[in-house]
PDB file of N, CA and C in Angstrom:
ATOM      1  N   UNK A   1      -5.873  -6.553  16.889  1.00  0.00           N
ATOM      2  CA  UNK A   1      -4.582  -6.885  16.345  1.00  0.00           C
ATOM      3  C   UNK A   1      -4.067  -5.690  15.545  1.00  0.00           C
ATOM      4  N   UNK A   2      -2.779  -5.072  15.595  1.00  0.00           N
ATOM      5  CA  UNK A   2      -2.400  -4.253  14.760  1.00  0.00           C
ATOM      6  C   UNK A   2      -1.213  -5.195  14.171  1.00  0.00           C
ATOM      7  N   UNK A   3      -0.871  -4.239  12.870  1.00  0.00           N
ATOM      8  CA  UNK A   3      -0.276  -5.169  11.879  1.00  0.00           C
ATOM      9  C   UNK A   3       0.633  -3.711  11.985  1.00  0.00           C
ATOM     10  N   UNK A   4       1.749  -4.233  11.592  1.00  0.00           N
ATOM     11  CA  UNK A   4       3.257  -3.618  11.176  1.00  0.00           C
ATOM     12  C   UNK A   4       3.392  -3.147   9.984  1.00  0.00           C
ATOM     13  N   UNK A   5       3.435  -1.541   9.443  1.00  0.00           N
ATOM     14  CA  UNK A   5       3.382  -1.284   8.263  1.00  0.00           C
ATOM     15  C   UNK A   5       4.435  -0.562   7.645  1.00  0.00           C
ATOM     16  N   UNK A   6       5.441  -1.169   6.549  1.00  0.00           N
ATOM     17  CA  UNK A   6       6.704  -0.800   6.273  1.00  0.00           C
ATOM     18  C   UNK A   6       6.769  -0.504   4.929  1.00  0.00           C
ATOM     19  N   UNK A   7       7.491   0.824   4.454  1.00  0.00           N
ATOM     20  CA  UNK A   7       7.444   1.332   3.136  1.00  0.00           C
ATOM     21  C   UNK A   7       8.874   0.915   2.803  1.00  0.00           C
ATOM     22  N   UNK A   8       8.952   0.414   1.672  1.00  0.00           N
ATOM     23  CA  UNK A   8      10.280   0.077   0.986  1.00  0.00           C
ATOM     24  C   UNK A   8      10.762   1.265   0.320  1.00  0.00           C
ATOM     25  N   UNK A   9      12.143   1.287   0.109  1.00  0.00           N
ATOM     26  CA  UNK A   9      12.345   2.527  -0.316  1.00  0.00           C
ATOM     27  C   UNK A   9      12.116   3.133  -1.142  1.00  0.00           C
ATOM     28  N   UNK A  10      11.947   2.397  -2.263  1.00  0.00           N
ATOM     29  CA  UNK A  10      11.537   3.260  -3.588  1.00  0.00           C
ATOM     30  C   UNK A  10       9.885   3.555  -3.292  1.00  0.00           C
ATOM     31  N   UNK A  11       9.157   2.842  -2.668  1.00  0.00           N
ATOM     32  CA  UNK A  11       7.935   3.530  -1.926  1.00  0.00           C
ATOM     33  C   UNK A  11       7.759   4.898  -1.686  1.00  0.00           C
ATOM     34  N   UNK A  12       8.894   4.609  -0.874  1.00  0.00           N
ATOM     35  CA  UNK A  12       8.996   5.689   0.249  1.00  0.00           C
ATOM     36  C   UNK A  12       9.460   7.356  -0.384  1.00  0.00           C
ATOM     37  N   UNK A  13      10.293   6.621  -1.928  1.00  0.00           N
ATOM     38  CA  UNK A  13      10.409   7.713  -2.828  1.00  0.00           C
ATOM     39  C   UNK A  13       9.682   8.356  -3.869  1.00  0.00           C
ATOM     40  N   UNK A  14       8.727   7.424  -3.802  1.00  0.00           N
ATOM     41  CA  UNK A  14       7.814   8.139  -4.981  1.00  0.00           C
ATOM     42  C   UNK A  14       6.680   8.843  -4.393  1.00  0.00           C
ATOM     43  N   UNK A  15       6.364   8.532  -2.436  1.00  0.00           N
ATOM     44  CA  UNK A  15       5.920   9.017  -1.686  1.00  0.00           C
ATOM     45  C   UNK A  15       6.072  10.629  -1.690  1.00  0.00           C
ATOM     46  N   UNK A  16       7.440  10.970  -1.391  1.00  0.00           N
ATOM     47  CA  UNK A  16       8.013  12.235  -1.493  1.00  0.00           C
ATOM     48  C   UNK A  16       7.520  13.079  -2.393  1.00  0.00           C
ATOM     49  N   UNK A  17       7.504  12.504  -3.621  1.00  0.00           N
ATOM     50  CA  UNK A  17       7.434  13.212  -4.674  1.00  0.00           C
ATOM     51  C   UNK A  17       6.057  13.906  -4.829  1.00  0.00           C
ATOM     52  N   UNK A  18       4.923  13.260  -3.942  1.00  0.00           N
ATOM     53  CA  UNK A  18       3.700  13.895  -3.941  1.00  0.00           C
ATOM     54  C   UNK A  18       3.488  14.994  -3.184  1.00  0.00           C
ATOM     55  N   UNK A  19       2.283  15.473  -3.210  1.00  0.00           N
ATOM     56  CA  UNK A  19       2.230  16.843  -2.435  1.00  0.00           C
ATOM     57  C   UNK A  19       1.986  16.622  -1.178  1.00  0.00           C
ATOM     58  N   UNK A  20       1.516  17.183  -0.019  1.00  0.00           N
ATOM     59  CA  UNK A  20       1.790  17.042   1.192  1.00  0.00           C
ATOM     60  C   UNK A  20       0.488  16.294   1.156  1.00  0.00           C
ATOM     61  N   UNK A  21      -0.652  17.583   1.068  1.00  0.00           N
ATOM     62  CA  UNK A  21      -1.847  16.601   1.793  1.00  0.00           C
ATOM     63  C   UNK A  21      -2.279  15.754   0.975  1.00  0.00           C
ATOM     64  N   UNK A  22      -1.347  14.719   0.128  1.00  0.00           N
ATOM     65  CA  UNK A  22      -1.577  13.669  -0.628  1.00  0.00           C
ATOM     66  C   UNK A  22      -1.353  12.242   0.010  1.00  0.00           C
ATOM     67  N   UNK A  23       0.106  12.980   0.358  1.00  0.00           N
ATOM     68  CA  UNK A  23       1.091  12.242   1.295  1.00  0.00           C
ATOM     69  C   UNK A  23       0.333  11.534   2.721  1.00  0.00           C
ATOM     70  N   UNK A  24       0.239  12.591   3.049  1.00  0.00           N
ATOM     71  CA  UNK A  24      -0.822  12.283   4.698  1.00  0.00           C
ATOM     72  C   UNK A  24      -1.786  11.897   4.456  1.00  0.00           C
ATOM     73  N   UNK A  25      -2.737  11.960   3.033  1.00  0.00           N
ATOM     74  CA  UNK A  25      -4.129  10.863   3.157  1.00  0.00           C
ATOM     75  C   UNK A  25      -3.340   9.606   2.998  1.00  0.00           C
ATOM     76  N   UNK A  26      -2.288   9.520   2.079  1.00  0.00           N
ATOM     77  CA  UNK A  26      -2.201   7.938   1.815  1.00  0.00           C
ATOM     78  C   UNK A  26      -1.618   7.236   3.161  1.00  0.00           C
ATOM     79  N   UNK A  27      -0.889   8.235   4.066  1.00  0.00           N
ATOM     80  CA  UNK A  27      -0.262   7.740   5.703  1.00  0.00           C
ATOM     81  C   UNK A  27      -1.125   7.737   6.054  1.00  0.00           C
ATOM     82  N   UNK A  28      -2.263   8.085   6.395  1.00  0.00           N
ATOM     83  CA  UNK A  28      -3.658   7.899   7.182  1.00  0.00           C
ATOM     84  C   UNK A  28      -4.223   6.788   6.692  1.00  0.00           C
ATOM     85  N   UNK A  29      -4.446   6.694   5.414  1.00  0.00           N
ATOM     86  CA  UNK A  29      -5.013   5.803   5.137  1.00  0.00           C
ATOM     87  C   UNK A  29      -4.149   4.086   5.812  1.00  0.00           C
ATOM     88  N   UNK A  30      -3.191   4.304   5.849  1.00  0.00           N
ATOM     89  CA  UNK A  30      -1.858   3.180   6.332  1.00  0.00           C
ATOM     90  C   UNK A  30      -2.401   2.896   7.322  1.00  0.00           C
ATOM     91  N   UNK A  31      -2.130   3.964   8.666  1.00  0.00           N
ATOM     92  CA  UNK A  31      -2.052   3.762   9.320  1.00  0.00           C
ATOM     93  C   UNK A  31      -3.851   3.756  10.423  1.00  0.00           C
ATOM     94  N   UNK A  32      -4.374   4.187   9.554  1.00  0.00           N
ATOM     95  CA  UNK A  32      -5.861   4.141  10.338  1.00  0.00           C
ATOM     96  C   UNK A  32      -6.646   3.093   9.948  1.00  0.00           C
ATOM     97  N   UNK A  33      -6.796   2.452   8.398  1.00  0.00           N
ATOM     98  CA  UNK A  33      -7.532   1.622   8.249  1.00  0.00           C
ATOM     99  C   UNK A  33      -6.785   0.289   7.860  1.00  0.00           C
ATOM    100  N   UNK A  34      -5.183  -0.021   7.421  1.00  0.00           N
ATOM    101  CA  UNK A  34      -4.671  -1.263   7.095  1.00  0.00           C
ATOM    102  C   UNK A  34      -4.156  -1.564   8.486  1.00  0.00           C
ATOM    103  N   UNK A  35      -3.693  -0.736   9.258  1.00  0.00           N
ATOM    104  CA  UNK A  35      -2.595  -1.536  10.356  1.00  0.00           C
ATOM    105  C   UNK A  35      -3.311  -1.940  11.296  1.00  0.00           C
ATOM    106  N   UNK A  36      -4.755  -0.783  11.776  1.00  0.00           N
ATOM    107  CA  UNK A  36      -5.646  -1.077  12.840  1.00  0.00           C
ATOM    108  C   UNK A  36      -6.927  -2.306  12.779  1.00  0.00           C
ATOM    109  N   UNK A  37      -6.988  -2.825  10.970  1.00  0.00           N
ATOM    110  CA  UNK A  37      -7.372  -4.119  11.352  1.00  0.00           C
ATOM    111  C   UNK A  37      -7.206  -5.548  11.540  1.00  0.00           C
ATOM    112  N   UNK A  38      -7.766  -6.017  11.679  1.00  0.00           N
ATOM    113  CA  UNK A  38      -7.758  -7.750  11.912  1.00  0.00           C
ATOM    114  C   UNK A  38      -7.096  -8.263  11.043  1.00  0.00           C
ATOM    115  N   UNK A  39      -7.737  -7.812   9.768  1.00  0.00           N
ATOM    116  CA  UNK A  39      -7.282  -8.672   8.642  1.00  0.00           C
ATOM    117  C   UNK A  39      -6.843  -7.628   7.558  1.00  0.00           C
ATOM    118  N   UNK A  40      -5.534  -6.928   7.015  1.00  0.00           N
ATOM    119  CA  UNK A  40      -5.586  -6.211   6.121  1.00  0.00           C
ATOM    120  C   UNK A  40      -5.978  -6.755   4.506  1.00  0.00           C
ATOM    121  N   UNK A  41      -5.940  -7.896   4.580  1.00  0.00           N
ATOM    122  CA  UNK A  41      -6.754  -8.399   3.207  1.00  0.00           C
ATOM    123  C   UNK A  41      -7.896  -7.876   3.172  1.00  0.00           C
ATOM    124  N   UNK A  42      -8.740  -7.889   4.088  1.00  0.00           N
ATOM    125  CA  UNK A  42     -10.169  -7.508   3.660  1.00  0.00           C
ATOM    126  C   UNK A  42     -10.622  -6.475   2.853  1.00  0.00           C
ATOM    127  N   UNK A  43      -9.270  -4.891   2.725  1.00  0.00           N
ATOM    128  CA  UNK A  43      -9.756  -3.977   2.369  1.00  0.00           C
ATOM    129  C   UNK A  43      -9.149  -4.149   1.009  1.00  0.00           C
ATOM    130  N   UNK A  44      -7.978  -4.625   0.643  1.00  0.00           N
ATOM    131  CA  UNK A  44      -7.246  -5.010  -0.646  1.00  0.00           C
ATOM    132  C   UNK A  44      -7.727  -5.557  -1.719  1.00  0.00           C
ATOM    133  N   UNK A  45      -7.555  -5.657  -2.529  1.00  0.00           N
ATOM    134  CA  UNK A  45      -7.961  -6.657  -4.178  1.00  0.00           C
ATOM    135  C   UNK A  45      -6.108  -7.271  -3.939  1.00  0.00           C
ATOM    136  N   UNK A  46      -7.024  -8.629  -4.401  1.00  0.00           N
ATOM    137  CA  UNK A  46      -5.941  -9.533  -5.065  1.00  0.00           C
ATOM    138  C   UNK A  46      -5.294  -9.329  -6.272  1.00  0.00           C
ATOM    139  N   UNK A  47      -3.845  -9.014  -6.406  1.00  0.00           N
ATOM    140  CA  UNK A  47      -3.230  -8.667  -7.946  1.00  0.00           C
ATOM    141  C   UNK A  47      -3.125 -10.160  -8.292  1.00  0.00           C
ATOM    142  N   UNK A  48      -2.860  -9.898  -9.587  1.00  0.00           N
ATOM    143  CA  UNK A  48      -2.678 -11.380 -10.611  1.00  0.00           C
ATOM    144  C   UNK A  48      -1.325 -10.869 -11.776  1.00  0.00           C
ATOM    145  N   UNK A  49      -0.582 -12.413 -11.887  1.00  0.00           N
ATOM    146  CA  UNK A  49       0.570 -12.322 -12.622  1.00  0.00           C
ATOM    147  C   UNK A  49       0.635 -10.938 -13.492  1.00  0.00           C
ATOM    148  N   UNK A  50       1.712 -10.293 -13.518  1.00  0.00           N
ATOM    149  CA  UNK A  50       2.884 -10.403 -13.202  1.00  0.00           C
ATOM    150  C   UNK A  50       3.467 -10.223 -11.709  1.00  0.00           C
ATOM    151  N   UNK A  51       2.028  -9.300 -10.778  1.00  0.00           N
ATOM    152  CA  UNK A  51       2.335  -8.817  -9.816  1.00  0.00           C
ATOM    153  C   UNK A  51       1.424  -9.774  -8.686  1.00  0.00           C
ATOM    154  N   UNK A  52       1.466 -10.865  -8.811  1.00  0.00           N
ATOM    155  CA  UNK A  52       1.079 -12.032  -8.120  1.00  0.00           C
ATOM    156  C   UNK A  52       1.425 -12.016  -6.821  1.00  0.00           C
ATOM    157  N   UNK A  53       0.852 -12.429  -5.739  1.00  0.00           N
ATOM    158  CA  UNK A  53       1.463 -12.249  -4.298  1.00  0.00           C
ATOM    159  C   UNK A  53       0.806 -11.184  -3.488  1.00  0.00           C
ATOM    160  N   UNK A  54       0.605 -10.029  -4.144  1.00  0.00           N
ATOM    161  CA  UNK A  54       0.538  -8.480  -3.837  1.00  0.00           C
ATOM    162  C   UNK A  54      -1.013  -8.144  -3.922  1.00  0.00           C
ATOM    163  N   UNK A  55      -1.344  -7.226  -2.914  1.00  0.00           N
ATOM    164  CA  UNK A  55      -2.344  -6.775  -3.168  1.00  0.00           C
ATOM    165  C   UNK A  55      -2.278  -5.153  -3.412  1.00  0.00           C
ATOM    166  N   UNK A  56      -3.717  -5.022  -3.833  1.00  0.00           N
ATOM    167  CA  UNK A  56      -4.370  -3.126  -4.185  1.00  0.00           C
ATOM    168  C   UNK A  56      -4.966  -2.135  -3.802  1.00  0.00           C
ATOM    169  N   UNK A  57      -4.506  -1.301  -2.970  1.00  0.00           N
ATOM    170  CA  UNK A  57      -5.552  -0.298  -2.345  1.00  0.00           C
ATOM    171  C   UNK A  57      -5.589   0.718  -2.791  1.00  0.00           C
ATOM    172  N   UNK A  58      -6.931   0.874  -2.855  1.00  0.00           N
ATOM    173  CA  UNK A  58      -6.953   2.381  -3.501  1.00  0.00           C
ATOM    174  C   UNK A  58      -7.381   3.275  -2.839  1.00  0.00           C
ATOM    175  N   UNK A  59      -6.802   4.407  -2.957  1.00  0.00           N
ATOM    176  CA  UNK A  59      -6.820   5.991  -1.826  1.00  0.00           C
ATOM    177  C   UNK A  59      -7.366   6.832  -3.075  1.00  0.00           C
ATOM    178  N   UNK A  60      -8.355   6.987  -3.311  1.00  0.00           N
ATOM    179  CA  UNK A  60      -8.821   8.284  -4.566  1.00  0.00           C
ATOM    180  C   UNK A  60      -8.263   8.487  -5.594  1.00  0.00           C
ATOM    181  N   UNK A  61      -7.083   8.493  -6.365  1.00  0.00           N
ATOM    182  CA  UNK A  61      -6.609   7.763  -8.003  1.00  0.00           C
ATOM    183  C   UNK A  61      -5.399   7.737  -7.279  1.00  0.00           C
ATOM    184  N   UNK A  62      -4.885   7.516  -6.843  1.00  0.00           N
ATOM    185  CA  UNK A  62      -4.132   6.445  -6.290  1.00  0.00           C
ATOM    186  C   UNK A  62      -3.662   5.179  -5.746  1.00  0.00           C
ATOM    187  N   UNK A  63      -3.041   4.404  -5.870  1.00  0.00           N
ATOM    188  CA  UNK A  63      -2.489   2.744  -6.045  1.00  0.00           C
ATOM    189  C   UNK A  63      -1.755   2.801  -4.530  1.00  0.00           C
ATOM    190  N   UNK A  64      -1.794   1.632  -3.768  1.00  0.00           N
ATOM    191  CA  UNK A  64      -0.778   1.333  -3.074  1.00  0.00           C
ATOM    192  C   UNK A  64      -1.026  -0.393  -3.559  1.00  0.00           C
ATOM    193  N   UNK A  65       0.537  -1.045  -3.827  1.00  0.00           N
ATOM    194  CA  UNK A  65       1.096  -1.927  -4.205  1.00  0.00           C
ATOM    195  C   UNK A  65       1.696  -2.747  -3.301  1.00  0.00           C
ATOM    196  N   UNK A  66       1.025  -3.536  -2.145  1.00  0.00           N
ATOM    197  CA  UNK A  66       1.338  -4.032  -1.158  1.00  0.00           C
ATOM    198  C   UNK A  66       1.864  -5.763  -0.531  1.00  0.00           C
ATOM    199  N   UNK A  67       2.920  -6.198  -0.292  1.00  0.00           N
ATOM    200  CA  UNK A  67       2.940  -7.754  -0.175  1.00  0.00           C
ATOM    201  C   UNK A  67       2.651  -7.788   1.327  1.00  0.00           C
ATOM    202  N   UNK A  68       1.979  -8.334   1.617  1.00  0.00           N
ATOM    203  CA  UNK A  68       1.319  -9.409   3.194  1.00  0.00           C
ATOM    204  C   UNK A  68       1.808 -10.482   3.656  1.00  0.00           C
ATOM    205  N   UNK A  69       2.447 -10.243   4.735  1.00  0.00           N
ATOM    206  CA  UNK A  69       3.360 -11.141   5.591  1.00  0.00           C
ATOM    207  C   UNK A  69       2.850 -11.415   6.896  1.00  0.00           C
ATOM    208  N   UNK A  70       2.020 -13.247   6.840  1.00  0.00           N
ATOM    209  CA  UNK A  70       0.995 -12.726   7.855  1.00  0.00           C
ATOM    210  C   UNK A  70       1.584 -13.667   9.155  1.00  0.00           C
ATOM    211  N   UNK A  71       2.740 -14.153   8.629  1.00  0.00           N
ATOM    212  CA  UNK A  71       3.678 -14.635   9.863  1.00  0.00           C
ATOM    213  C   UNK A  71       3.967 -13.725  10.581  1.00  0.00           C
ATOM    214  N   UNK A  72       4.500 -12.481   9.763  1.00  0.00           N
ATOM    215  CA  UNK A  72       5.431 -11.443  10.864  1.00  0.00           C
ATOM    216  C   UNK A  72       4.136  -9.967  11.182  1.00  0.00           C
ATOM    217  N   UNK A  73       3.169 -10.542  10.718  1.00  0.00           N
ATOM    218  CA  UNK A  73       2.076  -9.370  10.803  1.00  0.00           C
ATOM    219  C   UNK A  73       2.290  -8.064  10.175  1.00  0.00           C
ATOM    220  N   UNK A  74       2.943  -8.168   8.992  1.00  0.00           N
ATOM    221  CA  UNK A  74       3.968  -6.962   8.371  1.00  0.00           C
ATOM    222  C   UNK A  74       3.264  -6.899   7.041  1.00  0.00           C
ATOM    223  N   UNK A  75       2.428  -5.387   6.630  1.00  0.00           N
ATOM    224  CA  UNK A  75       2.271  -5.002   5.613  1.00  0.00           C
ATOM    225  C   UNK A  75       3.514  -4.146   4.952  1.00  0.00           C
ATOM    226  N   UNK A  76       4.087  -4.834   3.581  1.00  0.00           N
ATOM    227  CA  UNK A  76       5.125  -3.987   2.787  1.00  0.00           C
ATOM    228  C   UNK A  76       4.623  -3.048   1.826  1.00  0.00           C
ATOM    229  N   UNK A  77       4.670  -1.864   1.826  1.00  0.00           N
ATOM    230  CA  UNK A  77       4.282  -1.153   0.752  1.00  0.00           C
ATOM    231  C   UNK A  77       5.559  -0.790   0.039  1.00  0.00           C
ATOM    232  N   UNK A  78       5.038  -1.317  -1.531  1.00  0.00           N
ATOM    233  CA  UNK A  78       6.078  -1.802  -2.488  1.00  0.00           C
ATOM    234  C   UNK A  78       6.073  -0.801  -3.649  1.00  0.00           C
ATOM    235  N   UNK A  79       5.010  -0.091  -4.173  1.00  0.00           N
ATOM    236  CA  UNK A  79       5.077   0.911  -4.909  1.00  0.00           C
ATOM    237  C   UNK A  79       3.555   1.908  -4.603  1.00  0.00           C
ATOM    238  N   UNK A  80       3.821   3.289  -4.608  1.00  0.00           N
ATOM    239  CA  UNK A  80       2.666   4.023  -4.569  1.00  0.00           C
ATOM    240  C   UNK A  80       2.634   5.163  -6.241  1.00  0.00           C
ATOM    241  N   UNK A  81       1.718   4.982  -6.539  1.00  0.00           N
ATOM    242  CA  UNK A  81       1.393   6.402  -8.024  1.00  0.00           C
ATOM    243  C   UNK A  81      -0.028   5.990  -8.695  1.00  0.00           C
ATOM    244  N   UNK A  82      -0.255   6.897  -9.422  1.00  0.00           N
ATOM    245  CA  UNK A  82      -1.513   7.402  -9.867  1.00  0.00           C
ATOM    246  C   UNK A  82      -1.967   5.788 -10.533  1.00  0.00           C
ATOM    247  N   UNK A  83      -3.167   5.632 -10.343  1.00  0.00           N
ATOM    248  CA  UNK A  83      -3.837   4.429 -11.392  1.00  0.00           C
ATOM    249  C   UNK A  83      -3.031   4.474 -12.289  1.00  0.00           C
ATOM    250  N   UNK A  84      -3.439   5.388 -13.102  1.00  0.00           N
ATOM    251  CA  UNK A  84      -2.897   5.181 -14.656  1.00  0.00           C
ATOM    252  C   UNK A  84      -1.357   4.705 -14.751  1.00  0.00           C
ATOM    253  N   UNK A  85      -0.352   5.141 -14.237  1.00  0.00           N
ATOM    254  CA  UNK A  85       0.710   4.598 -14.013  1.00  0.00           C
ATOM    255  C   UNK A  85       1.548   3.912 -13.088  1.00  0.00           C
ATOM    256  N   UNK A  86       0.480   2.972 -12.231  1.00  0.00           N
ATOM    257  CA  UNK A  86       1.415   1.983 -11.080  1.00  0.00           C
ATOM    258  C   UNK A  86       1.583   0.403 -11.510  1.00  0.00           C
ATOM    259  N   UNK A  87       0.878   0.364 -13.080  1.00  0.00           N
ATOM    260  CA  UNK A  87       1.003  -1.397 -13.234  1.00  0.00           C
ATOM    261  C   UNK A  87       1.894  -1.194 -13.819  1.00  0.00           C
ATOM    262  N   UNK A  88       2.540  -0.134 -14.573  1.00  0.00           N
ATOM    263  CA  UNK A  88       3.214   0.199 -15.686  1.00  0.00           C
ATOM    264  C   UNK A  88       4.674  -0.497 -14.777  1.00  0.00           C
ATOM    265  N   UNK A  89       5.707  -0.762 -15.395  1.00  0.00           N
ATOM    266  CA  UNK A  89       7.240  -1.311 -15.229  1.00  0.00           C
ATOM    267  C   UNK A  89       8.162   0.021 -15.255  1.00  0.00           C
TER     268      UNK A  89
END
């Protein structure tokens, strides 16, 4: 089963802002180990209120901030940045 993996825009902008081969581990990481399995929960942590719904992957001190849509088989990536600052508002 592959799953559908879509960056929202402000994602997609804070994406930019990293360096290249930062950029391409965290797209590799997308696209080699969340979209190509069965179940992308398996590799995620469950977030809890405020960011309820969403799960956590981590790429080496980096966050991806993801909601799971397992009707449409669609992973959203909702915010990407460093640990220290991706729970932050």
């Amino acid at each position: 089963m592959t799953w559908r993996v879509e960056i929202k825009d402000t994602a997609r902008k804070e994406l930019r802002r990293l360096d290249l081969p930062v950029q391409r581990r965290l797209l590799g990481f997308l696209r080699e180990r969340v979209a190509t399995g069965e179940d992308p929960t398996r590799l995620g942590k469950a977030l809890h209120s405020p960011l309820g719904g969403t799960r956590r992957y981590r790429v080496g001190d980096y966050r991806l901030i993801c909601r799971i849509e397992h009707a449409t088989e669609t992973v959203w990536v909702l915010k990407i940045a460093l640990r220290d600052e991706v729970y932050r508002r």
